[in-house]
Protein backbone atom coordinates (compact mmCIF):
# COMPACT_ATOMS: atom_id res chain seq x y z
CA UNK A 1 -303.70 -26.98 -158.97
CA UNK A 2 -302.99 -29.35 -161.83
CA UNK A 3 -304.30 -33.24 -161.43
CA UNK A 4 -300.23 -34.18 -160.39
CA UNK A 5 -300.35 -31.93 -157.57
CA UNK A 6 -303.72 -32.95 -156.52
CA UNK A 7 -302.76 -36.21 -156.40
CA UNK A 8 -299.40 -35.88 -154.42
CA UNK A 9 -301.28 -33.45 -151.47
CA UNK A 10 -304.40 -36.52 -151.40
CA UNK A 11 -301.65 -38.68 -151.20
CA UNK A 12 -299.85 -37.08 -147.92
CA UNK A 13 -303.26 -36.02 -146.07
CA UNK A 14 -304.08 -39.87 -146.85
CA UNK A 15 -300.62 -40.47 -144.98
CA UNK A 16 -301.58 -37.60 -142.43
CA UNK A 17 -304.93 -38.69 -141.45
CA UNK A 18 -303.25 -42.65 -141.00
CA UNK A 19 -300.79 -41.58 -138.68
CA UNK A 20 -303.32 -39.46 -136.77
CA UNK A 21 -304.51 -41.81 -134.22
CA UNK A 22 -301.02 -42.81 -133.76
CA UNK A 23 -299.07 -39.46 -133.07
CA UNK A 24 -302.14 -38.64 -131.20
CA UNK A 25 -301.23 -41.85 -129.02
CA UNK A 26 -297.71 -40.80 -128.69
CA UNK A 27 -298.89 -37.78 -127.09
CA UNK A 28 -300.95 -38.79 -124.88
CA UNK A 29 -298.02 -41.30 -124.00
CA UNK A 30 -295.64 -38.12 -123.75
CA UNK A 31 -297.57 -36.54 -121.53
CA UNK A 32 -298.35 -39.08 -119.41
CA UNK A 33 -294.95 -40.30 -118.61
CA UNK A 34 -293.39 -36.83 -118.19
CA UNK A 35 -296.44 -36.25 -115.45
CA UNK A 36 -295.32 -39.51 -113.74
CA UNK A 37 -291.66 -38.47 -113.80
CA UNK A 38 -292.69 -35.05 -112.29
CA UNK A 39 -294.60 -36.93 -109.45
CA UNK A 40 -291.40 -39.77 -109.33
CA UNK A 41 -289.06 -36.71 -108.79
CA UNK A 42 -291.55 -34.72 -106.36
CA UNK A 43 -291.23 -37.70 -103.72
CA UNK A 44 -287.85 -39.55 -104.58
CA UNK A 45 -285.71 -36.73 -104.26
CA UNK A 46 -287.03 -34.29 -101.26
CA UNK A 47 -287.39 -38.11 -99.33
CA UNK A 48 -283.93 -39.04 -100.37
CA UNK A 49 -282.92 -35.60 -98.66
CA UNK A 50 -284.61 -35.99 -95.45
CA UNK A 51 -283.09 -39.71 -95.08
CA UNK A 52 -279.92 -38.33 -95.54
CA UNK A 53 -281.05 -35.49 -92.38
CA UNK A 54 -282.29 -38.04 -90.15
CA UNK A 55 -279.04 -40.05 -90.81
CA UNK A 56 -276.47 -37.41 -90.10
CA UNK A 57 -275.84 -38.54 -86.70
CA UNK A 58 -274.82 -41.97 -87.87
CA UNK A 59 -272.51 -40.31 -90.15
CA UNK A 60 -270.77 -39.26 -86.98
CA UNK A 61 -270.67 -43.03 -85.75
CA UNK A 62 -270.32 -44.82 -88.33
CA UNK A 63 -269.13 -43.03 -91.42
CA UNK A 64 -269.12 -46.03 -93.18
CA UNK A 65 -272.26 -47.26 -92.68
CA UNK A 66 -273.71 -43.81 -93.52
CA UNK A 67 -272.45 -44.13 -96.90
CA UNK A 68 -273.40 -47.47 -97.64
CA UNK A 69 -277.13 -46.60 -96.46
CA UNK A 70 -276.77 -43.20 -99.15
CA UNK A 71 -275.43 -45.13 -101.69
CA UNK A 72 -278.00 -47.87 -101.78
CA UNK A 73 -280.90 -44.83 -101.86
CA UNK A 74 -278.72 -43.33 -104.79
CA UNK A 75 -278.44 -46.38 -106.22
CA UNK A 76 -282.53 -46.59 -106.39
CA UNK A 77 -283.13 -43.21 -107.60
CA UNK A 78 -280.84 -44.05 -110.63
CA UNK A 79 -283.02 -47.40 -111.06
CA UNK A 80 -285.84 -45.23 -110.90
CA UNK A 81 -284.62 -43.14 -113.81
CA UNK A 82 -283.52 -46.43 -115.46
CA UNK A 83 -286.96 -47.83 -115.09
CA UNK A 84 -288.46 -44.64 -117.43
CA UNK A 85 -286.24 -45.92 -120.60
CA UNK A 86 -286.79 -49.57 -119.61
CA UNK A 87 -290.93 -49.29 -119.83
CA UNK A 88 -290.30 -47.22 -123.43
CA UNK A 89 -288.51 -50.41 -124.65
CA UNK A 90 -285.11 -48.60 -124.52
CA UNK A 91 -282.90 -51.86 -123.51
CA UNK A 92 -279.57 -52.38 -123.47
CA UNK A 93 -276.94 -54.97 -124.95
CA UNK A 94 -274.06 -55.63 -123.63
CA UNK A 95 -270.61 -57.42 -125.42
CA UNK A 96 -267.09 -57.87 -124.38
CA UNK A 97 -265.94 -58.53 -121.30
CA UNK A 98 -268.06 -59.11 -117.86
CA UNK A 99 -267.11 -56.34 -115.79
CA UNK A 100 -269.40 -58.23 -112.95
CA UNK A 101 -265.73 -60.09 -112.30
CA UNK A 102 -264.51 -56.65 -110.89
CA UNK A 103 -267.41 -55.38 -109.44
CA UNK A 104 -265.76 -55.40 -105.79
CA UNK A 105 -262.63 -53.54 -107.30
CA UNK A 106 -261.48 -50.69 -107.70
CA UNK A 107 -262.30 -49.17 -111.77
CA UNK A 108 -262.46 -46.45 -113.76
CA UNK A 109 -264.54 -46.08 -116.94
CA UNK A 110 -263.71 -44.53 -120.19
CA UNK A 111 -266.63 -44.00 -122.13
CA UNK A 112 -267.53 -42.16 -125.88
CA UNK A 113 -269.97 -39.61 -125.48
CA UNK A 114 -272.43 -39.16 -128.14
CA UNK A 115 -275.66 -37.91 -125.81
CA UNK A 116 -277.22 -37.32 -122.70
CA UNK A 117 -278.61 -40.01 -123.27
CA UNK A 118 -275.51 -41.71 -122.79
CA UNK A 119 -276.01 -41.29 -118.82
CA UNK A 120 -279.13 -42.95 -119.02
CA UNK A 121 -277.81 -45.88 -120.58
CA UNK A 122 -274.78 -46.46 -118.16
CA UNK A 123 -277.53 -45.68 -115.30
CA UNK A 124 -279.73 -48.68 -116.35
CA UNK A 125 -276.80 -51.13 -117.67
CA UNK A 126 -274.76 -51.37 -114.55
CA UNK A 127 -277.68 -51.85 -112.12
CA UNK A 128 -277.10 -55.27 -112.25
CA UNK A 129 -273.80 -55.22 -111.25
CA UNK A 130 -273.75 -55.70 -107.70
CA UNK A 131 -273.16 -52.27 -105.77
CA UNK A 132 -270.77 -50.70 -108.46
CA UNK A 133 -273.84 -47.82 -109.05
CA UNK A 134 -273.95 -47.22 -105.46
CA UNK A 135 -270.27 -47.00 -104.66
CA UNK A 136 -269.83 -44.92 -107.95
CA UNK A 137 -268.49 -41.70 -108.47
CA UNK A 138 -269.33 -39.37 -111.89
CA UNK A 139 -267.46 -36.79 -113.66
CA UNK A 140 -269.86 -34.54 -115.38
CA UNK A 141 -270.83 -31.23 -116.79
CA UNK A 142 -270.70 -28.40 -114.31
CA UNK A 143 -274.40 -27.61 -115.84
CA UNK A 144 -275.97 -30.94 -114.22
CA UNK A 145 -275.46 -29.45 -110.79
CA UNK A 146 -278.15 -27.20 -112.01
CA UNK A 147 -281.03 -29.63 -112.63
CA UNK A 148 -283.13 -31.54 -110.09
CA UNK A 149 -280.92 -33.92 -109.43
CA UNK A 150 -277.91 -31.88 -108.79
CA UNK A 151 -278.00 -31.59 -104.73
CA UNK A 152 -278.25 -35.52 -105.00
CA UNK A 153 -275.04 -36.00 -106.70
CA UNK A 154 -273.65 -33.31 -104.60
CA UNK A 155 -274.43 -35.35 -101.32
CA UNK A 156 -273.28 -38.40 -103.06
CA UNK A 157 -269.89 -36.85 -104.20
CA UNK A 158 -270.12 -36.51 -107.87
CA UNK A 159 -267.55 -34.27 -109.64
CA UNK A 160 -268.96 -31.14 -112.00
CA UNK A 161 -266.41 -30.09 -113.84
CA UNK A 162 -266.22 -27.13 -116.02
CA UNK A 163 -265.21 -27.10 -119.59
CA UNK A 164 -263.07 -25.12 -121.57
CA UNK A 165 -259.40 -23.90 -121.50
CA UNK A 166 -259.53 -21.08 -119.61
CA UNK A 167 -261.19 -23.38 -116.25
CA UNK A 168 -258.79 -26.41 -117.53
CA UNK A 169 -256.37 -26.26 -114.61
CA UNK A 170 -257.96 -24.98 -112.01
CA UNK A 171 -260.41 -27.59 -112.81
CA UNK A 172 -257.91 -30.40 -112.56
CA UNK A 173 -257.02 -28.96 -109.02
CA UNK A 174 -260.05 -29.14 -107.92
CA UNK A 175 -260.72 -32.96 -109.27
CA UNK A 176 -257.69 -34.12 -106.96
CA UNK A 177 -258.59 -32.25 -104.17
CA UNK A 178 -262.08 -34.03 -104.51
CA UNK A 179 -260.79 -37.18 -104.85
CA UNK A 180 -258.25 -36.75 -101.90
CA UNK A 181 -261.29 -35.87 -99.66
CA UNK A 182 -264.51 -37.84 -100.89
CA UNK A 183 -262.98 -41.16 -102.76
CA UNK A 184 -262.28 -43.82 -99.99
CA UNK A 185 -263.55 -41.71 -97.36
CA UNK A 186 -266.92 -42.61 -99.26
CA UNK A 187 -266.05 -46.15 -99.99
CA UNK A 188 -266.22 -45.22 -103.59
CA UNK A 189 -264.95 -47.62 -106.15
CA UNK A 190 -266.00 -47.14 -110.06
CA UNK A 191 -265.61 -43.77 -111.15
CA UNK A 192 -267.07 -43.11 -115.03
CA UNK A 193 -265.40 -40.55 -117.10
CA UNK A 194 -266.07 -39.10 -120.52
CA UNK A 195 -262.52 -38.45 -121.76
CA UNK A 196 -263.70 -36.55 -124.94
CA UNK A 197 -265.04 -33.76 -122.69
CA UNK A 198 -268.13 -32.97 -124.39
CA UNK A 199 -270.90 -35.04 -126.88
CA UNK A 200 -269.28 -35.98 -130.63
CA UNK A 201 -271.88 -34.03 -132.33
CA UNK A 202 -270.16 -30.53 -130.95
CA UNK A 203 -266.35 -31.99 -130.76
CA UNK A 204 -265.73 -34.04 -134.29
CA UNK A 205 -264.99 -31.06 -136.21
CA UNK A 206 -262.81 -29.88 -133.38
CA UNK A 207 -260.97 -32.79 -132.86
CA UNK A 208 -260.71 -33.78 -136.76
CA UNK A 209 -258.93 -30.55 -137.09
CA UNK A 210 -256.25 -31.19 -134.07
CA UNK A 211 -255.58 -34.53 -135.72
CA UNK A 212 -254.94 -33.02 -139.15
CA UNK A 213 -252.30 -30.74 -137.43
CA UNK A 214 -250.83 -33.12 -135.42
CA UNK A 215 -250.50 -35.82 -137.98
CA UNK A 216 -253.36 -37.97 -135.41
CA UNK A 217 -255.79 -40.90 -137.32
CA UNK A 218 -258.84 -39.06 -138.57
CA UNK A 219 -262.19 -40.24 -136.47
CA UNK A 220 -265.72 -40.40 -137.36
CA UNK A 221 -267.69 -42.30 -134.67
CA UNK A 222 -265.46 -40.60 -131.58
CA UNK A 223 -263.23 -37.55 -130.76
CA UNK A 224 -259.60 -37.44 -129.32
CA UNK A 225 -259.77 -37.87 -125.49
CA UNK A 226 -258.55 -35.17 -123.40
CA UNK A 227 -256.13 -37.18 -120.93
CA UNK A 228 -255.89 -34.56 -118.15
CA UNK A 229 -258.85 -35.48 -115.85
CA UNK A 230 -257.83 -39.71 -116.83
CA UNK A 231 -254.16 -38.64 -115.36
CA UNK A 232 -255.49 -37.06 -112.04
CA UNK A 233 -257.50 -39.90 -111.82
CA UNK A 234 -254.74 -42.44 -112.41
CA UNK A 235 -252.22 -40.59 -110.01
CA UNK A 236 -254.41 -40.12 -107.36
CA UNK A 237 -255.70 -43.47 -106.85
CA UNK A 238 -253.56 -45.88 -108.30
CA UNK A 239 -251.64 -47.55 -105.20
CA UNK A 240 -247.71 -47.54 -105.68
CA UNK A 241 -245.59 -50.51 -105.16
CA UNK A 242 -241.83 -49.89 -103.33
CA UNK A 243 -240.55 -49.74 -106.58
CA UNK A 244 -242.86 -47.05 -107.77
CA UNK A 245 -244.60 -48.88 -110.29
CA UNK A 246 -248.31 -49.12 -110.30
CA UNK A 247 -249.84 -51.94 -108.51
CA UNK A 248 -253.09 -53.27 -110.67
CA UNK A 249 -254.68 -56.15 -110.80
CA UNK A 250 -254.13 -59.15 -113.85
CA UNK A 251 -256.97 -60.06 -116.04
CA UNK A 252 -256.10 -63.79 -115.70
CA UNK A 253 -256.08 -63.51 -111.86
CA UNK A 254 -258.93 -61.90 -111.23
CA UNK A 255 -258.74 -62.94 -107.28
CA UNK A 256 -255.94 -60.69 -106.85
CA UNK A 257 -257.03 -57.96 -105.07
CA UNK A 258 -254.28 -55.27 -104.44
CA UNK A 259 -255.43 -52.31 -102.52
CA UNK A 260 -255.99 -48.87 -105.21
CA UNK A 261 -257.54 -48.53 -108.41
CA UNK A 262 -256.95 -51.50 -110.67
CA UNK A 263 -259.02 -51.59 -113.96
CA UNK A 264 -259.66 -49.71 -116.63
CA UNK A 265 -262.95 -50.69 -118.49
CA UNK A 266 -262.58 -49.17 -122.25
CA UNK A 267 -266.50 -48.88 -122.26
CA UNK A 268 -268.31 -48.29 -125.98
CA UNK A 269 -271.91 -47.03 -126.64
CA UNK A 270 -273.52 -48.02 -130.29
CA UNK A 271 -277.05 -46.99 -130.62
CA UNK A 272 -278.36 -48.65 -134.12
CA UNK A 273 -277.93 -46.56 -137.16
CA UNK A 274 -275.86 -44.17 -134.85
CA UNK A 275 -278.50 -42.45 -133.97
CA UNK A 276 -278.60 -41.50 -130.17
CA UNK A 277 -281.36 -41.27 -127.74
CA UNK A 278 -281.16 -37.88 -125.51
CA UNK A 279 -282.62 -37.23 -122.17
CA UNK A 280 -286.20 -36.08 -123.74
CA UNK A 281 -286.46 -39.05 -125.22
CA UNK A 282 -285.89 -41.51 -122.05
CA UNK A 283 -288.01 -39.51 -120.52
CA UNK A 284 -290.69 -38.56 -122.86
CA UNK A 285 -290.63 -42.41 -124.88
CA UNK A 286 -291.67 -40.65 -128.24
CA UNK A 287 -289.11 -42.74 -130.20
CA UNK A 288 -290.00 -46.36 -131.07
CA UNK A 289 -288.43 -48.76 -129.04
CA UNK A 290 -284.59 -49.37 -129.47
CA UNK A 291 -281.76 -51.36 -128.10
CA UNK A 292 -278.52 -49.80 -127.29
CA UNK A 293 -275.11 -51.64 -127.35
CA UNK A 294 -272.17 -51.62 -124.67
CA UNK A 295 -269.67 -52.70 -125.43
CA UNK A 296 -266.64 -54.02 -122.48
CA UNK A 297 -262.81 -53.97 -122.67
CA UNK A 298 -260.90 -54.31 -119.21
CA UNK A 299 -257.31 -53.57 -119.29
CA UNK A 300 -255.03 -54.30 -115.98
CA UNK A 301 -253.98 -50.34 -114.56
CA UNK A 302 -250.40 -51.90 -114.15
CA UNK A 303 -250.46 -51.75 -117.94
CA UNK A 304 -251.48 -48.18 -118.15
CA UNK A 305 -248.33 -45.86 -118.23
CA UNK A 306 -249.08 -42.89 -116.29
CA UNK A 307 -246.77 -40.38 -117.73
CA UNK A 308 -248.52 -37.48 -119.59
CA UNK A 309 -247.02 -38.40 -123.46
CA UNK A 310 -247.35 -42.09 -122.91
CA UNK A 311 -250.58 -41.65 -120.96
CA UNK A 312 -251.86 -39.95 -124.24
CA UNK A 313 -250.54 -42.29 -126.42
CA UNK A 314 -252.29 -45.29 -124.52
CA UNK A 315 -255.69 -43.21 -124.48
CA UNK A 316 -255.56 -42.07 -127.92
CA UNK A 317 -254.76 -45.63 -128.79
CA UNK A 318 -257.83 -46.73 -127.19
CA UNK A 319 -260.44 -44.28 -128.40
CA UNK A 320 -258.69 -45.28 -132.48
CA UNK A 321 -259.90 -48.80 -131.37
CA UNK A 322 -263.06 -47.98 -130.57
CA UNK A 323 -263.52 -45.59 -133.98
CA UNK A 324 -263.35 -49.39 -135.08
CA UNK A 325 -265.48 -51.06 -132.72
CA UNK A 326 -268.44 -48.81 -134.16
CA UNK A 327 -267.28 -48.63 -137.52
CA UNK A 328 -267.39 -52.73 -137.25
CA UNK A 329 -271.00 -52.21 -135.17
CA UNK A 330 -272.79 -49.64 -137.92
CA UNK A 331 -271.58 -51.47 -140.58
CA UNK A 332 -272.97 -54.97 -139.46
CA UNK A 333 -275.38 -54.70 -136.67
CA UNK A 334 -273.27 -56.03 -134.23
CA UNK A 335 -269.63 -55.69 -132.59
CA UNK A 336 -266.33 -57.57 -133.83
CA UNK A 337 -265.59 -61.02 -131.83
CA UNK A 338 -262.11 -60.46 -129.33
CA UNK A 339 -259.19 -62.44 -130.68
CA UNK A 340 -259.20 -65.70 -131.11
CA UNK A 341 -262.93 -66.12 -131.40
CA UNK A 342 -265.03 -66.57 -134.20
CA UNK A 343 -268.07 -64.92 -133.25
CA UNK A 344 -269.25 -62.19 -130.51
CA UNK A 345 -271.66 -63.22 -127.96
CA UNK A 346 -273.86 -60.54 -126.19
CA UNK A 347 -275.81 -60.45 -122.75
CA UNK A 348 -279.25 -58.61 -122.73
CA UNK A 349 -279.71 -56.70 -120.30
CA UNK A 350 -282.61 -56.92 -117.58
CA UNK A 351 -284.26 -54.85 -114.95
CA UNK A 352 -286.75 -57.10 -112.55
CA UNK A 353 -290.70 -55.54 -112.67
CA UNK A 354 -290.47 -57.01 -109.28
CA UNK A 355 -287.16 -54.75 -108.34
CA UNK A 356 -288.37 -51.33 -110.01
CA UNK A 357 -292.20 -52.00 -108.29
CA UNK A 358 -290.81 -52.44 -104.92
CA UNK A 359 -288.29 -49.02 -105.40
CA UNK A 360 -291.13 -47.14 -106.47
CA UNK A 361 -293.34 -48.14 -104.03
CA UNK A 362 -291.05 -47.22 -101.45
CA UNK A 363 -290.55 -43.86 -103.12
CA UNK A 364 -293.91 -42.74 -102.91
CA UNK A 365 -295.10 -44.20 -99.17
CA UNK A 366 -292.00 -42.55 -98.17
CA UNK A 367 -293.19 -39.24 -99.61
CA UNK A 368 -296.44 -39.86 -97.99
CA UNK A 369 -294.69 -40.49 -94.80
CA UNK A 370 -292.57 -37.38 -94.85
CA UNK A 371 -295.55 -35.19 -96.15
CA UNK A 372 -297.66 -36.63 -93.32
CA UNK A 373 -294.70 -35.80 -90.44
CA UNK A 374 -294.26 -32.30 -91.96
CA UNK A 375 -298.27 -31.85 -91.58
CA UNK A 376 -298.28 -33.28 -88.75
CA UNK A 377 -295.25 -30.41 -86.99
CA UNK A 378 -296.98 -27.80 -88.92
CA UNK A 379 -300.64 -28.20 -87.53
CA UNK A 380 -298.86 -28.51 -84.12
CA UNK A 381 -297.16 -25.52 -84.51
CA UNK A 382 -299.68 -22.87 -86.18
């Protein structure tokens, strides 16, 4: 080894033995926190489940009261799940619009999918908006019904839809069939959708390819939507007027509430230096602290056509805007102020210590509880 190359490998165990203590920290950290969320799962879920046992009778009675109760325990389990980004520093920034206006309507979101982590984000952004996270409904990967918290979105009434073309209509079927049965019957009222059907990473190439063909604007930041689950959506819920003509709600009159889905919120995700932040990461909190950006657009449904070519032409339209939004966003750190403003203002985003104590403390005494009734039966019974 020549005195160069001595130099360079003193040089990188100098930078080694530095960021020992520190990586050794981040394990620790790792470990930690993914033993918690074991524990956190290990008591939320199997006491969300017998809650929803012991209430079954009420469904009977009052249906709607039933759901309410569910919702508000779904709504803290997400908070709980929020809560493991929120102590990593994960945070979120929000721009645009205030979709708290609209919280008591009817909405659905269209959002760019660039990560799991993605979830997590909407999961911790919208708990502060009144009960839209309890009365919400998802559209997700058939493959989420498969994790631990799969029977809870099944009891809430979560969609898992399966991708591809050969499950495409049969899929779509099933979606408004779904809807039909579990929507208002569940006092549902946001639904989130991820038009591009799967996470940029695996669909750019794929999509950059259909717009080449089709003589379509050539994206970077997002993927063409796919508008077949956004036009179930649209003609299953959107209440008709005698004319036929959808009857939506006006941005300027936001006290106008017309019975049926009424908003659209055009919802963006920016994480800085595009770089998202997946599942592992929430959970695990290896990656130094980072704020993520949502961005807001709401656009009246009466101004959505619902015809499949036009429908497709709106959404495209959309998603081209938002190629912007984070072109704008990577390029200078923030979004692009709306028209007619010089500057963009954005809203941090807080969870309460007090809020996310109290949930988690109610969490584990009701494990406790539950563990101590099922001891309790058993010793009585052998």
């Amino acid at each position: 080894m020549n005195h160069r190359d001595r130099t360079d490998f003193d040089v990188r165990m100098a930078v080694t033995l530095e960021e020992a203590p520190w990586l050794g920290w981040i394990l620790v950290k790792a470990l930690v926190r993914f033993a918690f969320m074991v524990a956190n799962n290990l008591v939320a879920i199997p006491s969300y489940l017998c809650y929803i046992i012991v209430l079954l009778p009420l469904r009977l009675l009052d249906s709607k009261r039933y759901w309410y109760l569910e919702g508000m325990m779904y709504k803290w389990l997400l908070g709980m799940v929020a809560s493991w980004g929120w102590y990593a520093g994960y945070t979120v920034m929000e721009w645009g619009e205030d979709v708290k206006a609209i919280s008591e309507d009817e909405a659905v979101m269209l959002v760019n999918h660039q990560a799991t982590g993605d979830v997590c984000t909407l999961m911790m952004c919208l708990q502060d908006k009144g009960l839209v996270v309890a009365q919400m409904m998802w559209l997700m990967d058939h493959i989420f019904k498969y994790t631990n918290f799969g029977i809870v979105s099944l009891i809430h009434g979560d969609f898992f839809i399966r991708q591809g073309k050969s499950h495409r209509d049969q899929q779509l079927l099933l979606l408004k069939k779904h809807l039909e049965n579990n929507y208002r019957s569940r006092d549902r009222k946001w639904i989130v959708l991820f038009p591009e059907g799967g996470f940029l990473r695996k669909r750019r190439e794929i999509s950059q390819s259909f717009a080449k063909k089709n003589n379509l604007p050539f994206l970077t930041h997002v993927t063409l939507p796919r508008v077949g689950a956004t036009k179930i959506i649209l003609r299953a819920l959107v209440a008709r007027q005698e004319n036929g003509s959808p009857a939506g709600g006006d941005a300027k009159e936001l006290d106008n509430k017309s019975k049926g889905l009424q908003w659209i919120i055009d919802t963006t995700i920016a994480y800085p230096k595009a770089e998202p932040i997946d599942i592992q990461t929430w959970i695990l909190g290896y990656r130094k602290p980072a704020v993520t950006h949502v961005h807001y657009r709401i656009f009246p449904v009466k101004d959505v056509p619902l015809e499949t070519d036009d429908l497709s032409d709106w959404l495209y339209q959309r998603f081209i805007e938002k190629e912007d939004l984070l072109s704008h966003f990577y390029e200078t750190g923030a979004f692009p102020p709306p028209k007619g403003r010089k500057e963009a203002v954005s809203r941090e985003m807080t969870l309460s210590n007090m809020w996310i104590l109290l949930i988690q403390s109610f969490a584990f005494l009701s494990g406790y509880m539950w563990y101590s009734i099922f001891q309790y039966f058993y010793h009585c019974l052998f």
